[in-house]
N, C-alpha and C. Protein backbone atom coordinates (compact mmCIF):
# COMPACT_ATOMS: atom_id res chain seq x y z
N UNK A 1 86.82 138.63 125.19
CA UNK A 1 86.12 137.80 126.16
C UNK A 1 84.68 137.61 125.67
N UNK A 2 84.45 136.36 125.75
CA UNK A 2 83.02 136.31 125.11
C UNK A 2 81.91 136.57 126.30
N UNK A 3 80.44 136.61 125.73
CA UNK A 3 79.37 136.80 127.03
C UNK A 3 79.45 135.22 127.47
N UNK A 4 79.24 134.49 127.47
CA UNK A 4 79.39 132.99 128.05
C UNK A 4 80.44 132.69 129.23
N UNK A 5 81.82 133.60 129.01
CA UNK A 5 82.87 133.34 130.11
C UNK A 5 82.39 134.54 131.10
N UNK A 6 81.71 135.63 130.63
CA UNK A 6 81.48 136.75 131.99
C UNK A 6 80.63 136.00 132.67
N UNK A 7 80.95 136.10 134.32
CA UNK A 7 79.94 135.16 135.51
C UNK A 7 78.35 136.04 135.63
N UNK A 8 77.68 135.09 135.93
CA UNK A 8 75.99 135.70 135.32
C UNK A 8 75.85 136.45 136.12
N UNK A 9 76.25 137.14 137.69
CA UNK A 9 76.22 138.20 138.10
C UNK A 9 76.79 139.61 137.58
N UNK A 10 78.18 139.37 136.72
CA UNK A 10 78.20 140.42 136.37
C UNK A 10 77.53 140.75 134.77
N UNK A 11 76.69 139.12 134.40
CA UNK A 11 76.48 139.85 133.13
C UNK A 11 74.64 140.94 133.26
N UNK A 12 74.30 140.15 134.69
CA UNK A 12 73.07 140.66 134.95
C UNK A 12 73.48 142.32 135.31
N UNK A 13 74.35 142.76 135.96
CA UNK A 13 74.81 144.33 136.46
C UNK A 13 74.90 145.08 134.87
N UNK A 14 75.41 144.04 133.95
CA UNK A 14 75.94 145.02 132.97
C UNK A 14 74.71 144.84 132.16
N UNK A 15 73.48 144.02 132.11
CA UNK A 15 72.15 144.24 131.22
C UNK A 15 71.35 145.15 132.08
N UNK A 16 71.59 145.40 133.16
CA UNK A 16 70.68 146.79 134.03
C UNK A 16 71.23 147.89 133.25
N UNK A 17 72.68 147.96 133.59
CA UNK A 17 73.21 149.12 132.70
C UNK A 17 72.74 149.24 131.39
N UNK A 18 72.90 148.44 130.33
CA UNK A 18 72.73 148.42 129.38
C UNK A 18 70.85 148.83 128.91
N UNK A 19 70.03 148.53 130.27
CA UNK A 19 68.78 148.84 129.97
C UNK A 19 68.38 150.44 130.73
N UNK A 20 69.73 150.97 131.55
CA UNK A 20 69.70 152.22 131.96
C UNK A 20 70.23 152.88 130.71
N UNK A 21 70.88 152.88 129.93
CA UNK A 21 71.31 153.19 128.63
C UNK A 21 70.05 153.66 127.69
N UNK A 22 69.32 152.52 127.66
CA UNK A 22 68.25 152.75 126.96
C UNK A 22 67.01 153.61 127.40
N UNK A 23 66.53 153.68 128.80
CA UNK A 23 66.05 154.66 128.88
C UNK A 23 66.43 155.77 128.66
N UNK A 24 68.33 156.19 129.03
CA UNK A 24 68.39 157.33 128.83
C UNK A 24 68.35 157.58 127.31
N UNK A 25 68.56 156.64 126.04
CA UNK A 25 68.58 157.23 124.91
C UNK A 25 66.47 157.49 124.40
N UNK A 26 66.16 156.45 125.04
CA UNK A 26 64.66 157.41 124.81
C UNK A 26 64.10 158.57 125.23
N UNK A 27 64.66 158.43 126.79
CA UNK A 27 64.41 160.49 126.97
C UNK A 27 65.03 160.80 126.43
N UNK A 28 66.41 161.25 126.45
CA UNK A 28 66.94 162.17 125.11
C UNK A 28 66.27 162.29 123.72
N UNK A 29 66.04 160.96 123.26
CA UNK A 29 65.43 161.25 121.90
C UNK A 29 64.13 162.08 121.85
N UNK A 30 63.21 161.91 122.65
CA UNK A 30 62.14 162.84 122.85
C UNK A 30 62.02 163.90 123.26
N UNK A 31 63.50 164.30 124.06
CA UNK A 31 63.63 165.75 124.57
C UNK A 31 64.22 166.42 123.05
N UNK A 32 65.17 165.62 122.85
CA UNK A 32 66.05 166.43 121.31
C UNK A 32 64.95 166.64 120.14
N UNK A 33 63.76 165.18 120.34
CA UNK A 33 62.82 165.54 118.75
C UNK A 33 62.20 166.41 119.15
N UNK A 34 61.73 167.21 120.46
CA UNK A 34 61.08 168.27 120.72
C UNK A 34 61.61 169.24 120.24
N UNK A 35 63.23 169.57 120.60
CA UNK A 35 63.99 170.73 120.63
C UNK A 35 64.91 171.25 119.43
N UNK A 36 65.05 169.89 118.44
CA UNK A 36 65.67 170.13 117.27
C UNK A 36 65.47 168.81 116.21
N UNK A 37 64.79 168.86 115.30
CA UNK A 37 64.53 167.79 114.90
C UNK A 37 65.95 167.49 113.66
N UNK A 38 66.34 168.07 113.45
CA UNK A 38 67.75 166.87 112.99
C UNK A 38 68.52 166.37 113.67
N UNK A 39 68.80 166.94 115.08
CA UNK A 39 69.45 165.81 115.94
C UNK A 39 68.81 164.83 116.41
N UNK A 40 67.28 165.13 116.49
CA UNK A 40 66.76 163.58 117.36
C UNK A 40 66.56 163.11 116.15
N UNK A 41 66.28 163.29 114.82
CA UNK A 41 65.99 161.95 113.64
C UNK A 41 67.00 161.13 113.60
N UNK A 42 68.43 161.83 114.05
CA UNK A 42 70.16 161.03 113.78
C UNK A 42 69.96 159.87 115.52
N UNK A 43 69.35 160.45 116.76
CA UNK A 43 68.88 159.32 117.30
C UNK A 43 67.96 158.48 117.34
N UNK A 44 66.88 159.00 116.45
CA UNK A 44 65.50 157.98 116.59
C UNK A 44 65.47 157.39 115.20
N UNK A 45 66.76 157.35 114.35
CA UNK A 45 67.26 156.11 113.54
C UNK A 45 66.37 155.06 113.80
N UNK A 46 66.24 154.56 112.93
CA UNK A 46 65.63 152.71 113.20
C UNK A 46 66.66 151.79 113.93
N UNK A 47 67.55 152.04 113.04
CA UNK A 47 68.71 151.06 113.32
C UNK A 47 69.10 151.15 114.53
N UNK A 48 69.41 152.32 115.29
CA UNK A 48 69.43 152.60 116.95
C UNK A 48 68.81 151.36 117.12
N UNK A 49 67.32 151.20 117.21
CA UNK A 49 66.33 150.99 118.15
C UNK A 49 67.09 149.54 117.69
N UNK A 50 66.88 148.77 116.71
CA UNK A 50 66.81 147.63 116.12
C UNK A 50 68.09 146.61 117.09
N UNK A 51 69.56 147.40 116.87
CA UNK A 51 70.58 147.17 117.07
C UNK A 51 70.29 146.91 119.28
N UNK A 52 69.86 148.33 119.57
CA UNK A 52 69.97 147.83 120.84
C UNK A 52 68.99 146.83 121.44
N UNK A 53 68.08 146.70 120.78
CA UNK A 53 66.83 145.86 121.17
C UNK A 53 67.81 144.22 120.80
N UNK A 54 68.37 144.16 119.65
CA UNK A 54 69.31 143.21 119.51
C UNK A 54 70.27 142.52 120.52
N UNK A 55 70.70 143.73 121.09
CA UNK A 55 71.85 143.50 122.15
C UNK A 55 71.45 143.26 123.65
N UNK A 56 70.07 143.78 123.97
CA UNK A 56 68.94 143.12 124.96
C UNK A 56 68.51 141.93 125.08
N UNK A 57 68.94 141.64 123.72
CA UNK A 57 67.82 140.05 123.50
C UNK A 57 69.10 139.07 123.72
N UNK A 58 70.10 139.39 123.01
CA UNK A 58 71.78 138.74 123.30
C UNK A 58 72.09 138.46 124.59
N UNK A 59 72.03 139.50 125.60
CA UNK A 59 72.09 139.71 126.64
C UNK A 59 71.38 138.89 127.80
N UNK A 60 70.29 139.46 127.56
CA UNK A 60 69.04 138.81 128.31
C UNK A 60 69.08 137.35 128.29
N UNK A 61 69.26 137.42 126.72
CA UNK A 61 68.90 135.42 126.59
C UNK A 61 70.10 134.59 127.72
N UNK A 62 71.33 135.44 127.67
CA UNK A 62 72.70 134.50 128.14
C UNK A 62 72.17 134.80 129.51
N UNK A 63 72.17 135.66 129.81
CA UNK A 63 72.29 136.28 131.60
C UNK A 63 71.08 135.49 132.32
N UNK A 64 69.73 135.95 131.35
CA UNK A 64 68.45 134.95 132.54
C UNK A 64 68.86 133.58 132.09
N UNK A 65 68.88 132.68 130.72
CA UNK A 65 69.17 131.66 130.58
C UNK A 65 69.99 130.94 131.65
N UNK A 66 71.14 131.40 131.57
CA UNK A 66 72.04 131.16 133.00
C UNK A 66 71.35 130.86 134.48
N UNK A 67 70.75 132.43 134.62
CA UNK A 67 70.11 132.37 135.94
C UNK A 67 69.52 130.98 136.45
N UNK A 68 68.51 130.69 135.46
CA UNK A 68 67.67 129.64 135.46
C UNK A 68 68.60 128.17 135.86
N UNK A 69 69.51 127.85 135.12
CA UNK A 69 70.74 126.84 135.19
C UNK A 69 71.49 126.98 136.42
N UNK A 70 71.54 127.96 137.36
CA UNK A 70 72.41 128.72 138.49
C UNK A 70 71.75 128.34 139.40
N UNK A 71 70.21 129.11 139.41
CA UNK A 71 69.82 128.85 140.81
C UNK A 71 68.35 128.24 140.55
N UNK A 72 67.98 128.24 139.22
CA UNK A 72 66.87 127.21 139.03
C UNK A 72 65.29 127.49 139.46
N UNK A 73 65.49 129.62 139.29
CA UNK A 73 64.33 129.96 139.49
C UNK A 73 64.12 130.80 138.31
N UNK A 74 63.21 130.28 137.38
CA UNK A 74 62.47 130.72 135.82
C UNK A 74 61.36 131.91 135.94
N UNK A 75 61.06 132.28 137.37
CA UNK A 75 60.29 133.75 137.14
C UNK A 75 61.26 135.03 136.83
N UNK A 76 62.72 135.05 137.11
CA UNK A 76 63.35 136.28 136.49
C UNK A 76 63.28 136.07 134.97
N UNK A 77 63.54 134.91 134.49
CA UNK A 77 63.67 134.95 133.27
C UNK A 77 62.19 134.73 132.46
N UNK A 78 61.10 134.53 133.21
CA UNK A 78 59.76 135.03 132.68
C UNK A 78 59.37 136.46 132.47
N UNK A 79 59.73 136.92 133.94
CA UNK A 79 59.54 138.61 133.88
C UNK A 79 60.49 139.35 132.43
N UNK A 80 61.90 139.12 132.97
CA UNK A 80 62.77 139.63 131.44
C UNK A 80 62.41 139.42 130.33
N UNK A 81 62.15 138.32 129.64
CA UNK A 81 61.32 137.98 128.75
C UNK A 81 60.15 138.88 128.17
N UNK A 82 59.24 139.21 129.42
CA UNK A 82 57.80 139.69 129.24
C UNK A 82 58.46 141.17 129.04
N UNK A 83 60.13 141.85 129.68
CA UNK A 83 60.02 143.11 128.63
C UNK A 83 60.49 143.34 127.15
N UNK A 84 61.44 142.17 127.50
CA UNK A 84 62.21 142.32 125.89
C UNK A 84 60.48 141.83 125.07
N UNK A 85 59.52 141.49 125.14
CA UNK A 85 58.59 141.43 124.13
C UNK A 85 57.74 142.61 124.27
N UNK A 86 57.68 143.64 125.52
CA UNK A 86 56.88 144.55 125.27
C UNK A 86 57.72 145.68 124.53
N UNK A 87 59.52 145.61 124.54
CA UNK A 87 60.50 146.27 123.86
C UNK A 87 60.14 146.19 122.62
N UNK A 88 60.05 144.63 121.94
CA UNK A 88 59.66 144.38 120.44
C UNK A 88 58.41 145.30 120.08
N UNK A 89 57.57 145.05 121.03
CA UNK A 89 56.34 145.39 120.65
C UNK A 89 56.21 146.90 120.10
N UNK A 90 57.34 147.34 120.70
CA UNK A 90 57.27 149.28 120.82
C UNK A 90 57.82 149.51 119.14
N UNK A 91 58.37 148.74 118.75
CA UNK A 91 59.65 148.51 117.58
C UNK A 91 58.30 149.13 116.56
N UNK A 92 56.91 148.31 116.44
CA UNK A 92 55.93 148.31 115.80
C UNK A 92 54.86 149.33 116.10
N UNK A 93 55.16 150.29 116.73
CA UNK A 93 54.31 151.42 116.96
C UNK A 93 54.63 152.75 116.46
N UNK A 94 53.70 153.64 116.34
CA UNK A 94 54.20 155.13 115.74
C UNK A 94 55.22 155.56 116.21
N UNK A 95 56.01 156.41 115.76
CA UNK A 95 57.51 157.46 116.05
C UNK A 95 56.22 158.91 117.15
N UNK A 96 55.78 158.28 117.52
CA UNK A 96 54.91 160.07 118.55
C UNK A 96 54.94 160.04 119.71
N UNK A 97 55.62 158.95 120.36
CA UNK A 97 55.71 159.47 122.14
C UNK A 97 55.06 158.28 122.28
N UNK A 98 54.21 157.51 121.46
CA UNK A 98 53.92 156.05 121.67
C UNK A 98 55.16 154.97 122.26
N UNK A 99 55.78 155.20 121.00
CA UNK A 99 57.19 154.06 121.01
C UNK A 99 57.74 154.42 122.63
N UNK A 100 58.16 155.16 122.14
CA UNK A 100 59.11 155.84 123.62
C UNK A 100 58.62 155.27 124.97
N UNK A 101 57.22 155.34 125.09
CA UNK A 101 56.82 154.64 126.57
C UNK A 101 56.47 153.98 126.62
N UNK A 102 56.58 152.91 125.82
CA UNK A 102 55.79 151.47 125.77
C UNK A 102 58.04 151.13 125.86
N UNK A 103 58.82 151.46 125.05
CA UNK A 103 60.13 150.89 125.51
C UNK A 103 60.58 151.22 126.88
N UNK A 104 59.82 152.11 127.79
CA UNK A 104 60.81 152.14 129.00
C UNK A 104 60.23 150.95 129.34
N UNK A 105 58.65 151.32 129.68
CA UNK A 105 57.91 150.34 130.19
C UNK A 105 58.92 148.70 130.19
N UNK A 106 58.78 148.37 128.94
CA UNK A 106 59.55 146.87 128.65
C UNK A 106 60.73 147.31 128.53
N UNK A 107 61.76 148.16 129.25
CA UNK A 107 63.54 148.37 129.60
C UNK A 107 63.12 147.95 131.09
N UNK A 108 62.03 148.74 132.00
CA UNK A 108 61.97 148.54 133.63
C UNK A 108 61.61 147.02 133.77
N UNK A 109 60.52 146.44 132.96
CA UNK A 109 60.28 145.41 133.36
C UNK A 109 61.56 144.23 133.37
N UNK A 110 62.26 144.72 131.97
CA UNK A 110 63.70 143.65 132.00
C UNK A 110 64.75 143.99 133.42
N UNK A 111 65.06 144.99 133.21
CA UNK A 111 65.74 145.78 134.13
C UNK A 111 65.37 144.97 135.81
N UNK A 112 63.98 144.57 136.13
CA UNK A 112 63.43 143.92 136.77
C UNK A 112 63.61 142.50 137.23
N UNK A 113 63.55 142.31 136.01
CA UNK A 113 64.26 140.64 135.47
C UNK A 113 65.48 140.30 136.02
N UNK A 114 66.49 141.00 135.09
CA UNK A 114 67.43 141.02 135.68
C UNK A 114 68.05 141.44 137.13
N UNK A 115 67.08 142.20 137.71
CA UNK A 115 67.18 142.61 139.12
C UNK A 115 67.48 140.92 139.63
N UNK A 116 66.28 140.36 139.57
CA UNK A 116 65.36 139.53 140.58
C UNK A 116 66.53 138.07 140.14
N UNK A 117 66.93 138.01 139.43
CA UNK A 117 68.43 137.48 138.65
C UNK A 117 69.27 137.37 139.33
N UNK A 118 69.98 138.53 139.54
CA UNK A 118 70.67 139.07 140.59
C UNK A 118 70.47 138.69 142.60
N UNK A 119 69.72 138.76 142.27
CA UNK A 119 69.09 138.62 143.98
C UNK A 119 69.27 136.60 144.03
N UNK A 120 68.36 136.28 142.98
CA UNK A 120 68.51 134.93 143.13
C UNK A 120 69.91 134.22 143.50
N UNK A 121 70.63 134.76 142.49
CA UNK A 121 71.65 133.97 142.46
C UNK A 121 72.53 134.33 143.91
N UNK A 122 72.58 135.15 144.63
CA UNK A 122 73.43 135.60 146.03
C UNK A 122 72.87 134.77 147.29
């Protein structure tokens, strides 16, 4: 099933999830790089970050894009937007507890997005 045939309500439920995902893999990664550093280097991979920030932007683009076409209000998909770029932004910062809270920051604000997505369209 492609993302285009899932209805934009459930693709907005499953990019919350998908951005509850991601907070939980940044606390973990910062609890594990505290507590053992070869297991959190195998999560704080690049490619992790790269891949899911990928699948945010996939996501995001279909689900608010939609929204906008649905019910024809462009502040969810401004807000979402404004995290998937503070997400990017984290991509480009030190591995020290920097990255980590500059990505929830821009996971809540999407997470937000997609809330307000959600609400619109009902």
């Amino acid at each position: 099933m492609s993302l285009l045939a899932i209805p934009n309500h459930r693709l907005d439920r499953m990019a919350i999830g998908l951005s509850g995902l991601c907070l939980v893999h940044c606390l973990a990664t910062s609890v594990l790089l505290a507590l053992v550093a070869s297991a959190g280097s195998i999560l704080g991979a690049d490619w992790i970050h790269e891949v899911g920030l990928g699948l945010a932007m996939i996501m995001g683009a279909i689900a608010l894009g939609r929204g906008i076409l649905d019910h024809g209000y462009s502040m969810p998909s401004a807000i979402g937007g404004l995290g998937l770029g503070v997400m990017a932004g984290a991509l480009t910062l030190p591995h020290n507890g920097t990255e980590a809270l500059y990505t929830v920051v821009g996971v809540g604000i999407l997470a937000l997005g997609h809330r307000l997505n959600y609400i619109a369209a009902e």
